[in-house]
N, C-alpha and C. Protein backbone atom coordinates (compact mmCIF):
# COMPACT_ATOMS: atom_id res chain seq x y z
N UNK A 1 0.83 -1.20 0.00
CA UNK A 1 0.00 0.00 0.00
C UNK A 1 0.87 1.26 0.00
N UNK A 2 1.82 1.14 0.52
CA UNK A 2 2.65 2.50 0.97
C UNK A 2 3.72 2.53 -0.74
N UNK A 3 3.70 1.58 -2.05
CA UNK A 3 4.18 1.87 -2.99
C UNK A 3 3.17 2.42 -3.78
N UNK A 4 2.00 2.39 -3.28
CA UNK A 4 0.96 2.68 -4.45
C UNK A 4 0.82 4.80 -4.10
N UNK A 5 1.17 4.38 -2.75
CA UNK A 5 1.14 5.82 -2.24
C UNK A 5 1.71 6.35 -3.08
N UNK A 6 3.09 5.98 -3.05
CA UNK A 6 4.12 6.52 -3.78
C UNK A 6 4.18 6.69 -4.89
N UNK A 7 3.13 6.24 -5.28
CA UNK A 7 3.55 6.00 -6.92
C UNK A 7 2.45 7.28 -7.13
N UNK A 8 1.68 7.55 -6.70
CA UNK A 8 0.53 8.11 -6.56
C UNK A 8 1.44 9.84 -6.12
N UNK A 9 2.09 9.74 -5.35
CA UNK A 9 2.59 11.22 -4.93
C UNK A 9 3.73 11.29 -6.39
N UNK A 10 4.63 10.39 -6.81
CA UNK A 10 4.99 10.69 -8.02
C UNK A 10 4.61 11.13 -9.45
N UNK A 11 3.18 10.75 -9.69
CA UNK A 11 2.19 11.54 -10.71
C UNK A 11 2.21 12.79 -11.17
N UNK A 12 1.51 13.01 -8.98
CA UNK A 12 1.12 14.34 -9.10
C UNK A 12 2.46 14.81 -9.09
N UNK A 13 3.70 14.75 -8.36
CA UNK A 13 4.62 15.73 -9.01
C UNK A 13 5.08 16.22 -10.48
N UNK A 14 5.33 14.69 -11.28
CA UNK A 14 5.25 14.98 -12.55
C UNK A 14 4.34 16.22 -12.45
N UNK A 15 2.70 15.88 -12.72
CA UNK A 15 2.13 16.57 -13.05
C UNK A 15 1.85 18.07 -12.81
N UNK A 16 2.66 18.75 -11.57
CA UNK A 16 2.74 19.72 -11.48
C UNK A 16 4.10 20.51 -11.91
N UNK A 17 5.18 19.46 -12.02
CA UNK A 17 6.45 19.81 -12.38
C UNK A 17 7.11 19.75 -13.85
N UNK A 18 6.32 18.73 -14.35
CA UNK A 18 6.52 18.88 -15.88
C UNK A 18 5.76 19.73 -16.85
N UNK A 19 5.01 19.79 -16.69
CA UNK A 19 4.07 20.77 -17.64
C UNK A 19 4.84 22.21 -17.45
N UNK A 20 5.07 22.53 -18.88
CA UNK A 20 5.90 24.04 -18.81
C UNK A 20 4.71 24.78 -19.01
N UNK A 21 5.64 26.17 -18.64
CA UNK A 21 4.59 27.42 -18.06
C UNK A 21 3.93 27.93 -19.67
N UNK A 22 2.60 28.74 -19.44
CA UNK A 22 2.70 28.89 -20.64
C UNK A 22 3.12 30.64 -20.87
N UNK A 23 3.27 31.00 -21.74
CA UNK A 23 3.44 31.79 -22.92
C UNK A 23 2.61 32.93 -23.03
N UNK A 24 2.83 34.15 -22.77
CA UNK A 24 1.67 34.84 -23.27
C UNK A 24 1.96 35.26 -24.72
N UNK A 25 1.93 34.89 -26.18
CA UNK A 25 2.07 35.22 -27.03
C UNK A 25 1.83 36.69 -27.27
N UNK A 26 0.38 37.07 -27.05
CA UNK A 26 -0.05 38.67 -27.42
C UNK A 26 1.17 39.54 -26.80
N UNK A 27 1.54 39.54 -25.70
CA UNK A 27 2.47 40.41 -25.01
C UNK A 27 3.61 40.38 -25.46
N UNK A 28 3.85 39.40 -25.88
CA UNK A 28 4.89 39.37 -26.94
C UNK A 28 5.09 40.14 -28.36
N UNK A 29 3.96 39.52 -28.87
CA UNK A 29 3.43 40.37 -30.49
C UNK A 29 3.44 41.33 -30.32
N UNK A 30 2.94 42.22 -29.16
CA UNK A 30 2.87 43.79 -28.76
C UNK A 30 4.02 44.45 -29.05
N UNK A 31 5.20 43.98 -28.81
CA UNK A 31 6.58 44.73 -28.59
C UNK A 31 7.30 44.45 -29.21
N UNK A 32 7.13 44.96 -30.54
CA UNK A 32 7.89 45.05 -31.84
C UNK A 32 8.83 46.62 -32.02
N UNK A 33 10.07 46.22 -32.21
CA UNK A 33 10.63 47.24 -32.89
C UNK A 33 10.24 47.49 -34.57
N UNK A 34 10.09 49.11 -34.51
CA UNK A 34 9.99 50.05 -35.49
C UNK A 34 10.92 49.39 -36.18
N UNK A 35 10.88 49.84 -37.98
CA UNK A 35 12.15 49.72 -38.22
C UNK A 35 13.16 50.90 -38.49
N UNK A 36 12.62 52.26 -38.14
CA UNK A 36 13.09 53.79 -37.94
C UNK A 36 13.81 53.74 -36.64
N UNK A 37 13.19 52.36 -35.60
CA UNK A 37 14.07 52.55 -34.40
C UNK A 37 15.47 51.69 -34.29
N UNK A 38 16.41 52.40 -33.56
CA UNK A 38 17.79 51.72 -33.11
C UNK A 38 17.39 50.99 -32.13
N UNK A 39 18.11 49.66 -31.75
CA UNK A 39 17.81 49.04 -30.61
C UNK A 39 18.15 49.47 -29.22
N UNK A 40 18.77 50.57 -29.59
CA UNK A 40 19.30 51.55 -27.99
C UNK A 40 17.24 52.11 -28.19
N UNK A 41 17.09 52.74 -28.83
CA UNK A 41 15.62 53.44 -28.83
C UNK A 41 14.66 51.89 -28.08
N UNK A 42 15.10 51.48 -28.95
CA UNK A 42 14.15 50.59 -28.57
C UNK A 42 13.77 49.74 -26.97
């Protein structure tokens, strides 16, 4: 019983530890350099 535990608390770690974070794409897309701007401007 106490491996099933275990196996059982190993899941959920995976499952909270593997899944990568996500991404906010839009906030990203937002912050485009000009192409009039220098990357010091920028």
């Amino acid at each position: 019983m106490a491996r099933l535990k275990q196996y059982q608390n190993l899941i959920v770690y995976g499952l909270k530890h593997g899944d990568p974070k996500v991404l906010k794409w839009s906030k990203l897309y937002k912050t485009k350099q000009h192409q009039d701007e220098s990357p010091t401007d920028f």
